[in-house]
Protein backbone atom coordinates (compact mmCIF):
# COMPACT_ATOMS: atom_id res chain seq x y z
CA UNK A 1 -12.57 15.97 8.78
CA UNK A 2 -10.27 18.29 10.75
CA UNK A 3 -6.31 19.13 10.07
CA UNK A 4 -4.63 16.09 11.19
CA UNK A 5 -7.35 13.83 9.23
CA UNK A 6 -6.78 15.83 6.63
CA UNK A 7 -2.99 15.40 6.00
CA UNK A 8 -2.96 12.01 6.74
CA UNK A 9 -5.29 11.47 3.79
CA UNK A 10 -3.32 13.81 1.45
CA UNK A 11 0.77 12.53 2.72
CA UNK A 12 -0.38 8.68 3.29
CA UNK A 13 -1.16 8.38 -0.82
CA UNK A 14 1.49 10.55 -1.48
CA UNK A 15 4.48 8.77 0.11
CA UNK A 16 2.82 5.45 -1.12
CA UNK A 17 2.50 6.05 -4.87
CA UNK A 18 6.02 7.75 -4.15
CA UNK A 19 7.51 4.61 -3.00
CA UNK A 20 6.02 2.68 -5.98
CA UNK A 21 6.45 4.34 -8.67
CA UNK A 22 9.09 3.48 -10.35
CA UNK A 23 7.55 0.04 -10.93
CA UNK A 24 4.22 1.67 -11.91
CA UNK A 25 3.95 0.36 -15.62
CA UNK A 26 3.54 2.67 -17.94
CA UNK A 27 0.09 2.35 -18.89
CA UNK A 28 -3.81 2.43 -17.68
CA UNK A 29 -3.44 0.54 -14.22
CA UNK A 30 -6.32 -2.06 -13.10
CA UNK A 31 -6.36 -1.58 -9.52
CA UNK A 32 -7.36 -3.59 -6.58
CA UNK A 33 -8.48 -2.07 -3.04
CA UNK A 34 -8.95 -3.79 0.10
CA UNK A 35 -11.51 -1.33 1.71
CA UNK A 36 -13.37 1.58 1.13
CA UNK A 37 -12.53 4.33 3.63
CA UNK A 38 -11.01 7.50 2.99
CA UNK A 39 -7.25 6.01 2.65
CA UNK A 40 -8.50 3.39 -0.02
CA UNK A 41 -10.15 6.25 -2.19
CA UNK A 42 -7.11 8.71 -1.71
CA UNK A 43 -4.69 6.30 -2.84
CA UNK A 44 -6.77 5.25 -6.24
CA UNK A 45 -6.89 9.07 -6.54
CA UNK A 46 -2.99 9.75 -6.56
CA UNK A 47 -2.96 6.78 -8.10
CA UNK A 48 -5.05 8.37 -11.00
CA UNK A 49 -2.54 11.33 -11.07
CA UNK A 50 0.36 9.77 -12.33
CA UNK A 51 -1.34 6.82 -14.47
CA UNK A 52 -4.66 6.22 -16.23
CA UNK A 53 -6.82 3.91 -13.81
CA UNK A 54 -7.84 1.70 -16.74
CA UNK A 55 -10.84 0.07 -13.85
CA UNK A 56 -10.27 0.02 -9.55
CA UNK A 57 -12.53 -2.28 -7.70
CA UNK A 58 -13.02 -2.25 -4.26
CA UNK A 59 -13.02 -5.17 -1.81
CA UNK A 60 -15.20 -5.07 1.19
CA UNK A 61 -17.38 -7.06 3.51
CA UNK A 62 -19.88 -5.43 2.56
CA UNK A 63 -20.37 -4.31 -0.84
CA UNK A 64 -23.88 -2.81 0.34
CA UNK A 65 -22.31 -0.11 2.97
CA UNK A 66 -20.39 1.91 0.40
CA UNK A 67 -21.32 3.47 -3.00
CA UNK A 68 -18.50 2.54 -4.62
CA UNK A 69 -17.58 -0.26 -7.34
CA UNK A 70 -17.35 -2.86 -4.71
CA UNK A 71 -17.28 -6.69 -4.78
CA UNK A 72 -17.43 -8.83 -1.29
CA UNK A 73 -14.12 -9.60 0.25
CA UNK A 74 -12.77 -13.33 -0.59
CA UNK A 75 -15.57 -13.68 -2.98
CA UNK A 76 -14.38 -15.07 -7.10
CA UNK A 77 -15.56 -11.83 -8.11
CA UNK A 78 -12.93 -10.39 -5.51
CA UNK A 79 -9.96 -13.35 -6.14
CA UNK A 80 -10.49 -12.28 -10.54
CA UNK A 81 -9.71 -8.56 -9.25
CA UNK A 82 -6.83 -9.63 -7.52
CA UNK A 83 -5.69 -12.11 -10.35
CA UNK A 84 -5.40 -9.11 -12.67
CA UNK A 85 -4.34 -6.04 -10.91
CA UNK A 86 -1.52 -4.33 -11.50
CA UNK A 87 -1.81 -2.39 -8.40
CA UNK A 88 -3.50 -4.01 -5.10
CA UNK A 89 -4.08 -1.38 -2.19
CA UNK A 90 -4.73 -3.12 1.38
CA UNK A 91 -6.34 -0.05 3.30
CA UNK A 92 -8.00 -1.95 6.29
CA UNK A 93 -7.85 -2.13 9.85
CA UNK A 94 -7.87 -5.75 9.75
CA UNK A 95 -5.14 -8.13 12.16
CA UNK A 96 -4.39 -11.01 9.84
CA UNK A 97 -4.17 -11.37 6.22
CA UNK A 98 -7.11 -10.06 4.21
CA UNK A 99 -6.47 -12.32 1.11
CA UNK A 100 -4.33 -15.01 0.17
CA UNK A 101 -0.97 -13.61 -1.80
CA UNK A 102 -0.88 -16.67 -4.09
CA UNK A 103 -3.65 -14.85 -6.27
CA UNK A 104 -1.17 -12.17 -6.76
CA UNK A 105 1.00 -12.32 -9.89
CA UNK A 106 4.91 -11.52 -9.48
CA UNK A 107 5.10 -7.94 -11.13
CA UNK A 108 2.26 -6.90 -8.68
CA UNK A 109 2.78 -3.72 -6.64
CA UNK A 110 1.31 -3.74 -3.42
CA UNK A 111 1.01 -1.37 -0.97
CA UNK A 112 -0.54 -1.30 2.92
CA UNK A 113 -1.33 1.32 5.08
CA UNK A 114 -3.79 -0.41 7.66
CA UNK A 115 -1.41 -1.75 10.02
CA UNK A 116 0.52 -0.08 12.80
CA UNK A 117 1.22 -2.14 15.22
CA UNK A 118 3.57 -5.69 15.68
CA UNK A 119 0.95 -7.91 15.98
CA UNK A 120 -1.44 -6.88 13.44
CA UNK A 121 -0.68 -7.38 9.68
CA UNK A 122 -3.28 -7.02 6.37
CA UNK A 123 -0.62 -9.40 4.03
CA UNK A 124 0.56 -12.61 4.57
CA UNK A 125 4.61 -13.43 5.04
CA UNK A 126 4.06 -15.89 1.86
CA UNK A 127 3.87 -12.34 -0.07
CA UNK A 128 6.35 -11.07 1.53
CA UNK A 129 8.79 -13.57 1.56
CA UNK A 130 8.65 -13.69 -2.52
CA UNK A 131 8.46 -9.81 -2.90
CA UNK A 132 11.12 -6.74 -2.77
CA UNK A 133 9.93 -5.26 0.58
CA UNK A 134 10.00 -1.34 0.84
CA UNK A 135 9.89 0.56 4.06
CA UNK A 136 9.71 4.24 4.93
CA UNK A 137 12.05 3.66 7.68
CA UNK A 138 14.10 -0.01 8.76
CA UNK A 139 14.20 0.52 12.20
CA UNK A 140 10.53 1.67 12.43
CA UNK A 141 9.33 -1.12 10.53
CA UNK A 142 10.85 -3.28 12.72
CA UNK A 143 9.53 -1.78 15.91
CA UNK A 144 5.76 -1.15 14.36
CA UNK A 145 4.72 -2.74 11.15
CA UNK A 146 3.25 -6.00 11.46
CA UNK A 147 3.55 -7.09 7.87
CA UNK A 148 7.33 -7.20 8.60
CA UNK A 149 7.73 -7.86 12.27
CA UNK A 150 5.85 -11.54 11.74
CA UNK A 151 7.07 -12.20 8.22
CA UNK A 152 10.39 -11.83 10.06
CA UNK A 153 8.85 -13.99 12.88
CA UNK A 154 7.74 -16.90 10.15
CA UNK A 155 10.65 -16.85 8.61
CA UNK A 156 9.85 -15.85 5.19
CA UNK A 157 12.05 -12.87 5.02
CA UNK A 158 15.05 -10.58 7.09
CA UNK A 159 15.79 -7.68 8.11
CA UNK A 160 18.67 -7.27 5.95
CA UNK A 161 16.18 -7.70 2.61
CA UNK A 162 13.81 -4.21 3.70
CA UNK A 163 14.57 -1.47 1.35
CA UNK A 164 14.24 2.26 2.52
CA UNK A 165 11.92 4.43 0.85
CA UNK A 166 14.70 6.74 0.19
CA UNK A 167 16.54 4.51 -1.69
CA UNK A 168 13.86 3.90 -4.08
CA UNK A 169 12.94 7.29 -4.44
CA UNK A 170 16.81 8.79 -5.15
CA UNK A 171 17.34 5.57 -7.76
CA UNK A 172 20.11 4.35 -5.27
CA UNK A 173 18.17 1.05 -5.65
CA UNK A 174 16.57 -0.07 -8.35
CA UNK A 175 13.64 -2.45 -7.35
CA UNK A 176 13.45 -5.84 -9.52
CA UNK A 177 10.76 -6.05 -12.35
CA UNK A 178 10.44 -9.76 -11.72
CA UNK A 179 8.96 -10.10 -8.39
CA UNK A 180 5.91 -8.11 -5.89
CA UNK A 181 7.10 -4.88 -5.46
CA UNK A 182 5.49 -4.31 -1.42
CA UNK A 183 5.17 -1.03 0.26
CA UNK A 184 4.09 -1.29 3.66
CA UNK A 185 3.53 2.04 5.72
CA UNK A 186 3.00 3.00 9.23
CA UNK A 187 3.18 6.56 9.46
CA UNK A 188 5.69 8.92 10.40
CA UNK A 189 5.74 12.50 12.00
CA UNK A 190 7.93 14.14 8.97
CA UNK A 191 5.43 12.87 6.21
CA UNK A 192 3.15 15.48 7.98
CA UNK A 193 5.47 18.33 8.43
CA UNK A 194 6.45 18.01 4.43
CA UNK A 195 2.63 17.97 3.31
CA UNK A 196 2.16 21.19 6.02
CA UNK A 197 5.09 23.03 4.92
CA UNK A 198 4.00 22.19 1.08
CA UNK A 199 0.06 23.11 2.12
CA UNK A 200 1.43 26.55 3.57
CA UNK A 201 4.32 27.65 0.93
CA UNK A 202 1.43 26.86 -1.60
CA UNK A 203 -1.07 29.24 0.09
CA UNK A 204 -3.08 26.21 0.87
CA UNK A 205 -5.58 26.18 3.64
């Protein structure tokens, strides 16, 4: 994996479980994780350094492609995973929803890094239309993540309800313990500068 792969796998988990953690319970977390590429495995492990993963299973197409604890995608063995996790991590490069929210209790967090771009989403606006929605940036999201841009579209949710990261992060919000806490990411060019600079001040290679 060269340099840019490799910060993108260390600052995409970091700014995620970042984001979420001050709804993280505080106790061994049963996570769900749509996909099994190197962003699904990075977030269960930063996941793993803050709380004790009590059990993560992994939701794929095909369960016989990866070596990990994996269950095929829409499956009951999949829907039970969702059911109970405290955590669900979409991780995909999917366009349209990869499960249906309504499986998803209301002090779920969830958080998805697969999509990029306005027209693709991995959630469904039913989700987000019942969940406090964080972003790592309001005018990006608008512009870039398709989770929000057609959530907007559907009319399940508006601009004015996206909460910055930053205001989760200083406490300037606090995020609601009685609804899905969502943290949907796209990406941005400082995340990598922070995780260099840290990677270099630490005498990292």
């Amino acid at each position: 994996m060269g340099r840019t792969g490799s910060f993108t796998t260390l600052r995409t988990p970091a700014v995620s479980v970042a984001a979420v953690l001050p709804r993280l319970p505080d106790r061994p977390l049963r996570v769900a994780v749509v996909g099994a590429g190197p962003q699904a495995t990075g977030h269960v492990a930063t996941l793993a350094a803050v709380r004790p993963i009590e059990g993560a299973t992994h939701l794929v197409r095909d369960p016989s492609r990866t070596p990990l604890d994996a269950v095929t995608l829409g499956s009951p063995p999949a829907e039970e995973a969702l059911r109970s996790a405290d955590v669900v991590v979409c991780a995909t490069s999917a366009r349209s929803p990869v499960f249906d929210a309504a499986l998803l209790r209301d002090d779920v967090v969830v958080v998805a890094v697969g999509s990029h771009e306005p027209d693709a989403r991995e959630l469904d606006a039913a989700l987000l239309g019942r969940a406090t929605v964080v972003v790592e940036d309001v005018a990006t999201a608008l512009r870039e993540a398709g989770d929000v841009v057609l959530a907007i579209a559907e009319g399940t949710m508006t601009p004015a309800g996206l909460v910055p990261v930053r205001d989760v992060v200083t406490g300037a919000v606090t995020v609601p313990a009685d609804r899905p806490l969502v943290f949907t990411s796209v990406g941005m060019s400082w995340q990598d500068l922070v995780v260099a600079a840290a990677v270099v001040g630490g005498g990292g290679a």
